[in-house]
PDB file of N, CA and C in Angstrom:
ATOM      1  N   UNK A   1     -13.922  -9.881   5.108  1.00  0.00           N
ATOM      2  CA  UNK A   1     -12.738  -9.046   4.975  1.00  0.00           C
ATOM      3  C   UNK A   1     -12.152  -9.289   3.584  1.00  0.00           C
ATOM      4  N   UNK A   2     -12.213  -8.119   2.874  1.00  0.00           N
ATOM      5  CA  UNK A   2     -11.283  -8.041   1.479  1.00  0.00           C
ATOM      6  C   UNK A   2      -9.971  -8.769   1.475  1.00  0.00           C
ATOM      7  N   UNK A   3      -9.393  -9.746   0.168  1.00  0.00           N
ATOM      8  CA  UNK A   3      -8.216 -10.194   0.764  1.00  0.00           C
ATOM      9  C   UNK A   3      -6.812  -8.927   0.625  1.00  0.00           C
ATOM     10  N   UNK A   4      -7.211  -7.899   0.178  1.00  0.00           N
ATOM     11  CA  UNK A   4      -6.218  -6.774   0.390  1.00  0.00           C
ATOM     12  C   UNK A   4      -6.456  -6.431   1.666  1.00  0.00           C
ATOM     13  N   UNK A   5      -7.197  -6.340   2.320  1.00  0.00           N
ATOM     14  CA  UNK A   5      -6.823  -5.925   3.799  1.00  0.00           C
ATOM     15  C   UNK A   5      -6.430  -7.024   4.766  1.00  0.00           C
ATOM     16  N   UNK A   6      -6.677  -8.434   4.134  1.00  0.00           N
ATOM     17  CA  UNK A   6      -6.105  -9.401   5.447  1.00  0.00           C
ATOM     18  C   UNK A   6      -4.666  -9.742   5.033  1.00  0.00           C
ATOM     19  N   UNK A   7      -4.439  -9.197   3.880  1.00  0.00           N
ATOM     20  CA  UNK A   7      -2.619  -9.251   3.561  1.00  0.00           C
ATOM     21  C   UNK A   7      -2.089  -8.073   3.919  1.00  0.00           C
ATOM     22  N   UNK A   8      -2.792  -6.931   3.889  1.00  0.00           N
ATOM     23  CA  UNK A   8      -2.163  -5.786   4.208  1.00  0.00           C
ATOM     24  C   UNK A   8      -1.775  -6.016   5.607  1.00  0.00           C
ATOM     25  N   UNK A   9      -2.898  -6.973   6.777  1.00  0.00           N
ATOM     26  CA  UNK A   9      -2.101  -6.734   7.747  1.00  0.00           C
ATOM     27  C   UNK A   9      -1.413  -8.020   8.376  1.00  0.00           C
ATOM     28  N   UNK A  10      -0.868  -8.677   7.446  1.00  0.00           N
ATOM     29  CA  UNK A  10       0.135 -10.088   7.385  1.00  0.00           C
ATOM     30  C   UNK A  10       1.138  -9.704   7.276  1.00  0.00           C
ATOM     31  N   UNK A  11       1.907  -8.918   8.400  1.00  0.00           N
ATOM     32  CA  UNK A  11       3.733  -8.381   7.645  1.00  0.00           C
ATOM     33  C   UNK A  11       4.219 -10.025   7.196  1.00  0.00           C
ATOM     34  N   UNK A  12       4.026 -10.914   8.358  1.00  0.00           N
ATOM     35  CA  UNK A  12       4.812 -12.297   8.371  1.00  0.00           C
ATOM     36  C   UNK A  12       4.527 -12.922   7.208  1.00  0.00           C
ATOM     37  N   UNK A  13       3.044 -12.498   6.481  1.00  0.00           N
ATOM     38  CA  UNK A  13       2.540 -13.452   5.478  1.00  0.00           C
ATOM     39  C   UNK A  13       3.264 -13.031   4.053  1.00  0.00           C
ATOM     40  N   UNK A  14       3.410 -11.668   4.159  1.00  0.00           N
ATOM     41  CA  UNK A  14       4.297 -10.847   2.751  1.00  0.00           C
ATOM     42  C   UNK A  14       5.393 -11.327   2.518  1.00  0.00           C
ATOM     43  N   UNK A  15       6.550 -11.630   2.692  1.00  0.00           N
ATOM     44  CA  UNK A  15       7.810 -12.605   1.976  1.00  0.00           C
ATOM     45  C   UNK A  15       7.126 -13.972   1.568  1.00  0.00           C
ATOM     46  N   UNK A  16       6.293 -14.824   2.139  1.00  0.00           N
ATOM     47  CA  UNK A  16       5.866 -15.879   1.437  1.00  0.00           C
ATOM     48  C   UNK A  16       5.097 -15.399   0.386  1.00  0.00           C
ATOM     49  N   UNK A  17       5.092 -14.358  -0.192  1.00  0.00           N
ATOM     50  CA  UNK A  17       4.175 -14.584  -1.378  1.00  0.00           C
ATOM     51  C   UNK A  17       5.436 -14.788  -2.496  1.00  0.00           C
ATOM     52  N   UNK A  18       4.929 -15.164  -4.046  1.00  0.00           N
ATOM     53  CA  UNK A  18       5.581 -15.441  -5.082  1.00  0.00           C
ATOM     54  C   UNK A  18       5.942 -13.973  -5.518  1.00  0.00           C
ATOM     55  N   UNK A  19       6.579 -13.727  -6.434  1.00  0.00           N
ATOM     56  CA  UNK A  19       7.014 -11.893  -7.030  1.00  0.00           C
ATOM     57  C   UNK A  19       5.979 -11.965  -7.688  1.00  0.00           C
ATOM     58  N   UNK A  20       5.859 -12.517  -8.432  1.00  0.00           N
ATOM     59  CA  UNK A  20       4.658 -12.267  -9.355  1.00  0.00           C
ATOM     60  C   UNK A  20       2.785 -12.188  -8.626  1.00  0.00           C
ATOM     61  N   UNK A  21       2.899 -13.230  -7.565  1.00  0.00           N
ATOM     62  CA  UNK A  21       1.861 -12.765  -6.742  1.00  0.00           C
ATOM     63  C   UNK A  21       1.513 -11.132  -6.045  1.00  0.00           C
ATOM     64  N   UNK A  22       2.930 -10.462  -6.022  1.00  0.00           N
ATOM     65  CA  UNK A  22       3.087  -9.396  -5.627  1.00  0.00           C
ATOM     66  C   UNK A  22       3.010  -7.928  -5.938  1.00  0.00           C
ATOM     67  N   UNK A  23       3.131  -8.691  -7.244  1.00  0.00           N
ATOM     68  CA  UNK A  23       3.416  -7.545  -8.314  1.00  0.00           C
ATOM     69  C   UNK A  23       1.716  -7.414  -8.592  1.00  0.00           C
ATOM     70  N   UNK A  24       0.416  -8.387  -8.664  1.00  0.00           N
ATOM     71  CA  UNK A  24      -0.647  -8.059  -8.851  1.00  0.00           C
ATOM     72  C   UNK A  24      -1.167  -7.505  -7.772  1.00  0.00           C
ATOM     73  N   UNK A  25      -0.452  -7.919  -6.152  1.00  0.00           N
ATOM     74  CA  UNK A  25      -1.324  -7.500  -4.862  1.00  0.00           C
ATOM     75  C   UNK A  25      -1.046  -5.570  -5.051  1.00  0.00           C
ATOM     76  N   UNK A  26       0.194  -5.733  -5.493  1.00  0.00           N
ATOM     77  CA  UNK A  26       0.782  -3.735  -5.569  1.00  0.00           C
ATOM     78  C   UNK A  26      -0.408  -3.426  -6.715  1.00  0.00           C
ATOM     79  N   UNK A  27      -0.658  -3.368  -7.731  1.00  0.00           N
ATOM     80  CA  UNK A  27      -1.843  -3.186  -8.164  1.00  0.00           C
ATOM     81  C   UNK A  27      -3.220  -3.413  -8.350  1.00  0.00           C
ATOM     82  N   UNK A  28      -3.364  -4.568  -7.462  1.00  0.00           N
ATOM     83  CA  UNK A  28      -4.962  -4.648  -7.740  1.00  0.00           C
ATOM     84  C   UNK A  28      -5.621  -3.493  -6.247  1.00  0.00           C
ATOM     85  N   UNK A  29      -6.861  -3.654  -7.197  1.00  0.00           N
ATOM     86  CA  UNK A  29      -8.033  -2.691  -6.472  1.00  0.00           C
ATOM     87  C   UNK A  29      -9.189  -2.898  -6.237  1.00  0.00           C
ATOM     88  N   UNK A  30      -9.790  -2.729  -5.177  1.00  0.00           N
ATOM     89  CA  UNK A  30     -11.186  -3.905  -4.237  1.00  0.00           C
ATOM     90  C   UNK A  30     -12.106  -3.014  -5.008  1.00  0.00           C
ATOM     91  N   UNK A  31     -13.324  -3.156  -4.806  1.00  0.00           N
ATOM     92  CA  UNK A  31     -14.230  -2.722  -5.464  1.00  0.00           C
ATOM     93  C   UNK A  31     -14.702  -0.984  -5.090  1.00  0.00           C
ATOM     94  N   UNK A  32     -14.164  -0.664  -3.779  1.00  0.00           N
ATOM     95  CA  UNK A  32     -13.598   0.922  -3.261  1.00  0.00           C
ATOM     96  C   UNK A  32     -12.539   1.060  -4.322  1.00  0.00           C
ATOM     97  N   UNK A  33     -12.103   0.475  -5.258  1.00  0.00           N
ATOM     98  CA  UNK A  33     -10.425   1.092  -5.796  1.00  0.00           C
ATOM     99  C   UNK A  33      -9.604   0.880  -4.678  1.00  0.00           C
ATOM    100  N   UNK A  34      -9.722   0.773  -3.705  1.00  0.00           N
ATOM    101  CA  UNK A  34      -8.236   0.824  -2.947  1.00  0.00           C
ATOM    102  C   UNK A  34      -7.539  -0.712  -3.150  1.00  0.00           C
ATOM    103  N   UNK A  35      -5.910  -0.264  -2.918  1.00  0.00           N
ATOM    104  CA  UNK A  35      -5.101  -1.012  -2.941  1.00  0.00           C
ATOM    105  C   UNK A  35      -4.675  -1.642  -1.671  1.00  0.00           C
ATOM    106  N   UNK A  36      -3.737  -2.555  -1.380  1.00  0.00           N
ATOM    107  CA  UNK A  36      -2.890  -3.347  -0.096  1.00  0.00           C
ATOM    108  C   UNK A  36      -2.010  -1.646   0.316  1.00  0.00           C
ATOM    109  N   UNK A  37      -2.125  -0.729  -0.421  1.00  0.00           N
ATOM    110  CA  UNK A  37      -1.034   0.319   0.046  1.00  0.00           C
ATOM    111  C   UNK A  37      -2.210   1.204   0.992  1.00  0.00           C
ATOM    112  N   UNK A  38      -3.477   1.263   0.354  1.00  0.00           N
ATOM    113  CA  UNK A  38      -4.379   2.205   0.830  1.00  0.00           C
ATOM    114  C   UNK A  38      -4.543   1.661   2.170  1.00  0.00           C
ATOM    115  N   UNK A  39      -4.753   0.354   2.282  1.00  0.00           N
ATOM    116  CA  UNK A  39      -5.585  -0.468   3.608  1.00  0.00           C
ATOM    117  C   UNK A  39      -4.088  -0.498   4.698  1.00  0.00           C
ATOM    118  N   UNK A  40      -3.187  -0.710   3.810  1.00  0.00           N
ATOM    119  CA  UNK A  40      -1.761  -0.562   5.097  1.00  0.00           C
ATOM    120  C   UNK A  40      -1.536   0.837   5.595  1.00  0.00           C
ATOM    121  N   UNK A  41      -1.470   2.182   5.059  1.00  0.00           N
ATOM    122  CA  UNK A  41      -1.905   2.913   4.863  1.00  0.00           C
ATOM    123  C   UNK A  41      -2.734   3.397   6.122  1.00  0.00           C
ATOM    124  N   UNK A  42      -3.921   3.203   5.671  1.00  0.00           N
ATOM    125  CA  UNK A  42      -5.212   3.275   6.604  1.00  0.00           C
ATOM    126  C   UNK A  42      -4.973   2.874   7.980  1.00  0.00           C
ATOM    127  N   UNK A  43      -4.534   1.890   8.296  1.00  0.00           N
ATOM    128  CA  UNK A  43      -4.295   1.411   9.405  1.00  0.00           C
ATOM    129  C   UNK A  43      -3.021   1.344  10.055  1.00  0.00           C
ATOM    130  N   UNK A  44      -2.321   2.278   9.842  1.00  0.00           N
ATOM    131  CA  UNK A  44      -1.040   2.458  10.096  1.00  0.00           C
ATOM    132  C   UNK A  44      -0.344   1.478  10.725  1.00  0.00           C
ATOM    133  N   UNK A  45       0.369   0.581   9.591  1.00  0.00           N
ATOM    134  CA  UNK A  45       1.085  -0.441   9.561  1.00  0.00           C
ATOM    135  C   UNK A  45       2.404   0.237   8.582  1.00  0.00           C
ATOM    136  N   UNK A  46       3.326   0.962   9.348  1.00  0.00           N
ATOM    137  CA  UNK A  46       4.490   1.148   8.689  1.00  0.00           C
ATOM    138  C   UNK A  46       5.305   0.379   8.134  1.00  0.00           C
ATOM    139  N   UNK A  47       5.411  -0.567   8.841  1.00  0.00           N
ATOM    140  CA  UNK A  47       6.324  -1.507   7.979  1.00  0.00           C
ATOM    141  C   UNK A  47       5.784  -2.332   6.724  1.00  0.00           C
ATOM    142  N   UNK A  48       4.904  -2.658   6.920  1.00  0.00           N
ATOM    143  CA  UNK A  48       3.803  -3.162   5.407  1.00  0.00           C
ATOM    144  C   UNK A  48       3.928  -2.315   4.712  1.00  0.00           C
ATOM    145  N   UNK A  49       3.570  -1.100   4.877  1.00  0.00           N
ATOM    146  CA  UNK A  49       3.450  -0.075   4.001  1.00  0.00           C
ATOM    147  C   UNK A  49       5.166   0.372   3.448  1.00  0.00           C
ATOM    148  N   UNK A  50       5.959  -0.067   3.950  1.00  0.00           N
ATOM    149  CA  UNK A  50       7.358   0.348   3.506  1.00  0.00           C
ATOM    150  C   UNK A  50       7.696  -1.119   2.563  1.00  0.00           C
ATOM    151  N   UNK A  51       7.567  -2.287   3.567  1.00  0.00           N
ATOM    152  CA  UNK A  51       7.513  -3.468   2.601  1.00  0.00           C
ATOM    153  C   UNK A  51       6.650  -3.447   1.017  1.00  0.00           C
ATOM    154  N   UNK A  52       5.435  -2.994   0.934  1.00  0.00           N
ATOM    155  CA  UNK A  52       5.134  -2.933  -0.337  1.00  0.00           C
ATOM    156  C   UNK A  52       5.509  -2.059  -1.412  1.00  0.00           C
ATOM    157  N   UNK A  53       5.763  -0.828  -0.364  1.00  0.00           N
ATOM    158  CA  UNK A  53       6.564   0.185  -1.302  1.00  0.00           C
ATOM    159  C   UNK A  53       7.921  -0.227  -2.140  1.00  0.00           C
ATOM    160  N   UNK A  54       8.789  -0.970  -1.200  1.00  0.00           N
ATOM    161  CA  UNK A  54      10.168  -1.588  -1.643  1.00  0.00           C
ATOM    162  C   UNK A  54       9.700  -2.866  -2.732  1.00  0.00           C
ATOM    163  N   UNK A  55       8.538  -3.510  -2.528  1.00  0.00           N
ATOM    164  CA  UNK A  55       8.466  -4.384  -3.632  1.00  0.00           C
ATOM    165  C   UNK A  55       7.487  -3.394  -4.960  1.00  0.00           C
ATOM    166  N   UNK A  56       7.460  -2.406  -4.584  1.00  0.00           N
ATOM    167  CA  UNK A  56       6.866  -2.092  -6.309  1.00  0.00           C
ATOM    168  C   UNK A  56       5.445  -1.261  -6.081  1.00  0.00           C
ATOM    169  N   UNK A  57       4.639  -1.059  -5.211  1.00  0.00           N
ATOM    170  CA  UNK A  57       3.697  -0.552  -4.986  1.00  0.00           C
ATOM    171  C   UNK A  57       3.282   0.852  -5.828  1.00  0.00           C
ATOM    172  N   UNK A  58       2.242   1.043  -5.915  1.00  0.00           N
ATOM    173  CA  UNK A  58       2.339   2.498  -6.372  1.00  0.00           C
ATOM    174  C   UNK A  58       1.214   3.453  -5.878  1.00  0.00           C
ATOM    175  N   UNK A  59       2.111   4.739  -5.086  1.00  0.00           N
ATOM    176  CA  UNK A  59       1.285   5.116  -4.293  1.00  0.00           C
ATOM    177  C   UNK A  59       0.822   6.393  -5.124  1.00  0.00           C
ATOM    178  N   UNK A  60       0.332   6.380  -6.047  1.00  0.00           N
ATOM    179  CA  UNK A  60      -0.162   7.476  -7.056  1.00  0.00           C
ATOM    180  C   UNK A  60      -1.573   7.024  -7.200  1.00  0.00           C
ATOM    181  N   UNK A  61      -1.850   5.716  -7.408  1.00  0.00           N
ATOM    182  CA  UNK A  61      -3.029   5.052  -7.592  1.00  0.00           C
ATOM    183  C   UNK A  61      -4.037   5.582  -6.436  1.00  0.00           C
ATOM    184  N   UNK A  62      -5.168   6.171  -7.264  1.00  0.00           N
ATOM    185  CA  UNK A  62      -6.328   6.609  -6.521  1.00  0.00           C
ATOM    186  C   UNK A  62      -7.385   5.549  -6.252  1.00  0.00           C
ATOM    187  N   UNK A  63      -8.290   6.079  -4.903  1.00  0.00           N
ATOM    188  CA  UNK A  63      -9.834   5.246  -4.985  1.00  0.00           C
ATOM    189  C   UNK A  63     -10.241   5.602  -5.677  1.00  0.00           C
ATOM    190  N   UNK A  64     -11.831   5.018  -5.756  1.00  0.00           N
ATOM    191  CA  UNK A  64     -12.632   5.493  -6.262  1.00  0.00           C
ATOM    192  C   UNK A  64     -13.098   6.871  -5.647  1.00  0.00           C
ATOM    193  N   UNK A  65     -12.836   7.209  -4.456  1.00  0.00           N
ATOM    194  CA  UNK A  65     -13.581   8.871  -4.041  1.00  0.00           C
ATOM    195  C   UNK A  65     -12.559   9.581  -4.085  1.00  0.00           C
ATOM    196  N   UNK A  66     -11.164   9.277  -5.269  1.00  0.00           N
ATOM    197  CA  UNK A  66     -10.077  10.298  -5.649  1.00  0.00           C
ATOM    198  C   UNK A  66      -8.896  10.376  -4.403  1.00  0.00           C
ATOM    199  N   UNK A  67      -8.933   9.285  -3.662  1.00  0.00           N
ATOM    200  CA  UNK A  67      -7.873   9.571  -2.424  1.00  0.00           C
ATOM    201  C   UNK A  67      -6.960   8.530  -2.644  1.00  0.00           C
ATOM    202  N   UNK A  68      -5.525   9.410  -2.555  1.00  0.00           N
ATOM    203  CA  UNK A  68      -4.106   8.453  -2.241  1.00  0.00           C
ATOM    204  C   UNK A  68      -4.189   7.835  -1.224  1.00  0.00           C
ATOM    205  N   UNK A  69      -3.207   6.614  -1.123  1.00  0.00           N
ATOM    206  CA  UNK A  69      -2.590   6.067   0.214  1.00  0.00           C
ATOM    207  C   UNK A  69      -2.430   7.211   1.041  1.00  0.00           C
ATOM    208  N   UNK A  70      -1.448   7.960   0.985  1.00  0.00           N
ATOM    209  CA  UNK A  70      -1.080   9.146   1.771  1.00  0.00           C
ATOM    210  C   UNK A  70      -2.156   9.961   2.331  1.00  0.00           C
ATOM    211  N   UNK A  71      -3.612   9.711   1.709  1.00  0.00           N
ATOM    212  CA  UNK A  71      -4.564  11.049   2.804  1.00  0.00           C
ATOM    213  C   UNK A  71      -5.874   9.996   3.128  1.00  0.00           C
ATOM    214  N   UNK A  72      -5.450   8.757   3.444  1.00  0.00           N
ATOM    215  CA  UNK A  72      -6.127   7.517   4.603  1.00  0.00           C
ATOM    216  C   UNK A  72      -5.087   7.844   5.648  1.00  0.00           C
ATOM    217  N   UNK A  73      -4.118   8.067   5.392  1.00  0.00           N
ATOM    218  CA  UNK A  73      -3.238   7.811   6.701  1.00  0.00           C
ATOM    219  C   UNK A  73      -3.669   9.165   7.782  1.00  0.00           C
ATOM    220  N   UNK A  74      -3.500   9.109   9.152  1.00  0.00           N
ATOM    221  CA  UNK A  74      -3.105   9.820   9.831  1.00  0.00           C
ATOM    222  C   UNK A  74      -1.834  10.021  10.395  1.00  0.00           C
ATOM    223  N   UNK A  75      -0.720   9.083  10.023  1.00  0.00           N
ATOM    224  CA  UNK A  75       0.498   8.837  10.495  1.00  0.00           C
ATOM    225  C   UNK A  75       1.337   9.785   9.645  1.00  0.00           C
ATOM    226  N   UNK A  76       2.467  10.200  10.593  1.00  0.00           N
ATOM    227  CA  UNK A  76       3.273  11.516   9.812  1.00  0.00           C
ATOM    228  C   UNK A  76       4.309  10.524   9.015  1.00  0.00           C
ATOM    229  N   UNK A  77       4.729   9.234  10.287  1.00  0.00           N
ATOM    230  CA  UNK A  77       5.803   8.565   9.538  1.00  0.00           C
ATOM    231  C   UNK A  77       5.475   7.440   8.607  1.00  0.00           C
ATOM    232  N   UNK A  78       4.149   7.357   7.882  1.00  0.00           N
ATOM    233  CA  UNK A  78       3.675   6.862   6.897  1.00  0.00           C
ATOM    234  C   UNK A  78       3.388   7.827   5.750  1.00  0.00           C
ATOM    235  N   UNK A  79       3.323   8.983   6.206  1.00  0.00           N
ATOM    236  CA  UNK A  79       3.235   9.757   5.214  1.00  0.00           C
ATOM    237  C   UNK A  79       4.573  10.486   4.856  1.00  0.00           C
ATOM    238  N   UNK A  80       5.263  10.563   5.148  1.00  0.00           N
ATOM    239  CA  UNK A  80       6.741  10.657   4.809  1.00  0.00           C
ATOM    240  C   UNK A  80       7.471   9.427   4.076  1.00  0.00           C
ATOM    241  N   UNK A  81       7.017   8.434   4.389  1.00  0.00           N
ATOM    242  CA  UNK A  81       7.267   7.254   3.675  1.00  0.00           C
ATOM    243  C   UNK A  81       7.017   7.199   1.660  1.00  0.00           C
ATOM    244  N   UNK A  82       5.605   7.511   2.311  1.00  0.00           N
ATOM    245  CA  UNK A  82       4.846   7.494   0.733  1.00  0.00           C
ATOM    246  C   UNK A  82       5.443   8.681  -0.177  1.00  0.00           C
ATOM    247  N   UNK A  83       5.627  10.086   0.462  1.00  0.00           N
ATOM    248  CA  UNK A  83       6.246  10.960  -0.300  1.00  0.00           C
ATOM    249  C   UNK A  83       7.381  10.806  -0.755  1.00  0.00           C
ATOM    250  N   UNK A  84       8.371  10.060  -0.037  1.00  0.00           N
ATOM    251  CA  UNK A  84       9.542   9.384  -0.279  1.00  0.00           C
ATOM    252  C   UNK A  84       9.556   8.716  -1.718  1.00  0.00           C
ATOM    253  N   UNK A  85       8.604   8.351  -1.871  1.00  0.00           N
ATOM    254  CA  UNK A  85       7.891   6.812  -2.945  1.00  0.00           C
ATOM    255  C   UNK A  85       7.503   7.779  -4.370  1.00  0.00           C
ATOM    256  N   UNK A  86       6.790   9.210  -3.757  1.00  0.00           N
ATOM    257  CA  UNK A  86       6.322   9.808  -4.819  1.00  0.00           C
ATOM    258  C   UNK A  86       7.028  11.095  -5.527  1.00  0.00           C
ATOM    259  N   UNK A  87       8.150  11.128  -4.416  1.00  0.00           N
ATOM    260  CA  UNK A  87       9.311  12.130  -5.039  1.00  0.00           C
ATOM    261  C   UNK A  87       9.780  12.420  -6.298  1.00  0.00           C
ATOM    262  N   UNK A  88      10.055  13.386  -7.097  1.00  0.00           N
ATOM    263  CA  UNK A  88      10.608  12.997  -8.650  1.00  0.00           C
ATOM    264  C   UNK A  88      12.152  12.129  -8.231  1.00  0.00           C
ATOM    265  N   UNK A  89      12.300  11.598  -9.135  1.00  0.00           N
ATOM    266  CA  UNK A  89      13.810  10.974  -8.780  1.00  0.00           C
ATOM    267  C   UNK A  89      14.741  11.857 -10.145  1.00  0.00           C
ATOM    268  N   UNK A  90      16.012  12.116  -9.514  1.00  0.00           N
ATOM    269  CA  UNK A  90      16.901  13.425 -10.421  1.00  0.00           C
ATOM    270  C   UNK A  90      17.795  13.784  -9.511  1.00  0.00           C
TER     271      UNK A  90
END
C-alpha cells in the first residue's frame, strides 16, 4: 500500500503530522500522479478529504490519465466539497 493511501485513510493519524510534513503529503504524487486528495477522494472519506483541503491541498492537480480528485469520487458530498476548493474566490 502507497503511503498516500494509508494516510489518506488515517483521519486520527492527520493532526499528528508536522505542517511541513503536510504541506509535502498535499502535493506529492505516487507513481499514478495521484495525490492523498485523489486516494481520499476515491474512497470516499469526507472528512480527510475536507481535512486536507483545509490544510492546503490542491485539488486542480491531475493524474497521470488527466483525472481530478473530483472525477475518482462517486460521492456528491465530496464533490461539492472539492468544487468549494476550486471555486474562483471574488
Amino acid at each position: 500500500m502507497s503511503d498516500l493511501l494509508f494516510v489518506s485513510q488515517q483521519s486520527s493519524a492527520l493532526p499528528l503530522i508536522d505542517r511541513d510534513r503536510l504541506d509535502v503529503l498535499n502535493t506529492s504524487q505516487d507513481n499514478e500522479g495521484q495525490t492523498a486528495l485523489h486516494y481520499a477522494s476515491a474512497c470516499e472519506f469526507a472528512e480527510i478529504v475536507d481535512l486536507l483541503l483545509s490544510s492546503g491541498a490542491d485539488p486542480s492537480i491531475k493524474d497521470l490519465e488527466g483525472s481530478l480528485p473530483e472525477e475518482v469520487t462517486e460521492s456528491s458530498a465530496i464533490s461539492s466539497l472539492l468544487q468549494q476548493h476550486t471555486a474562483p474566490k471574488g
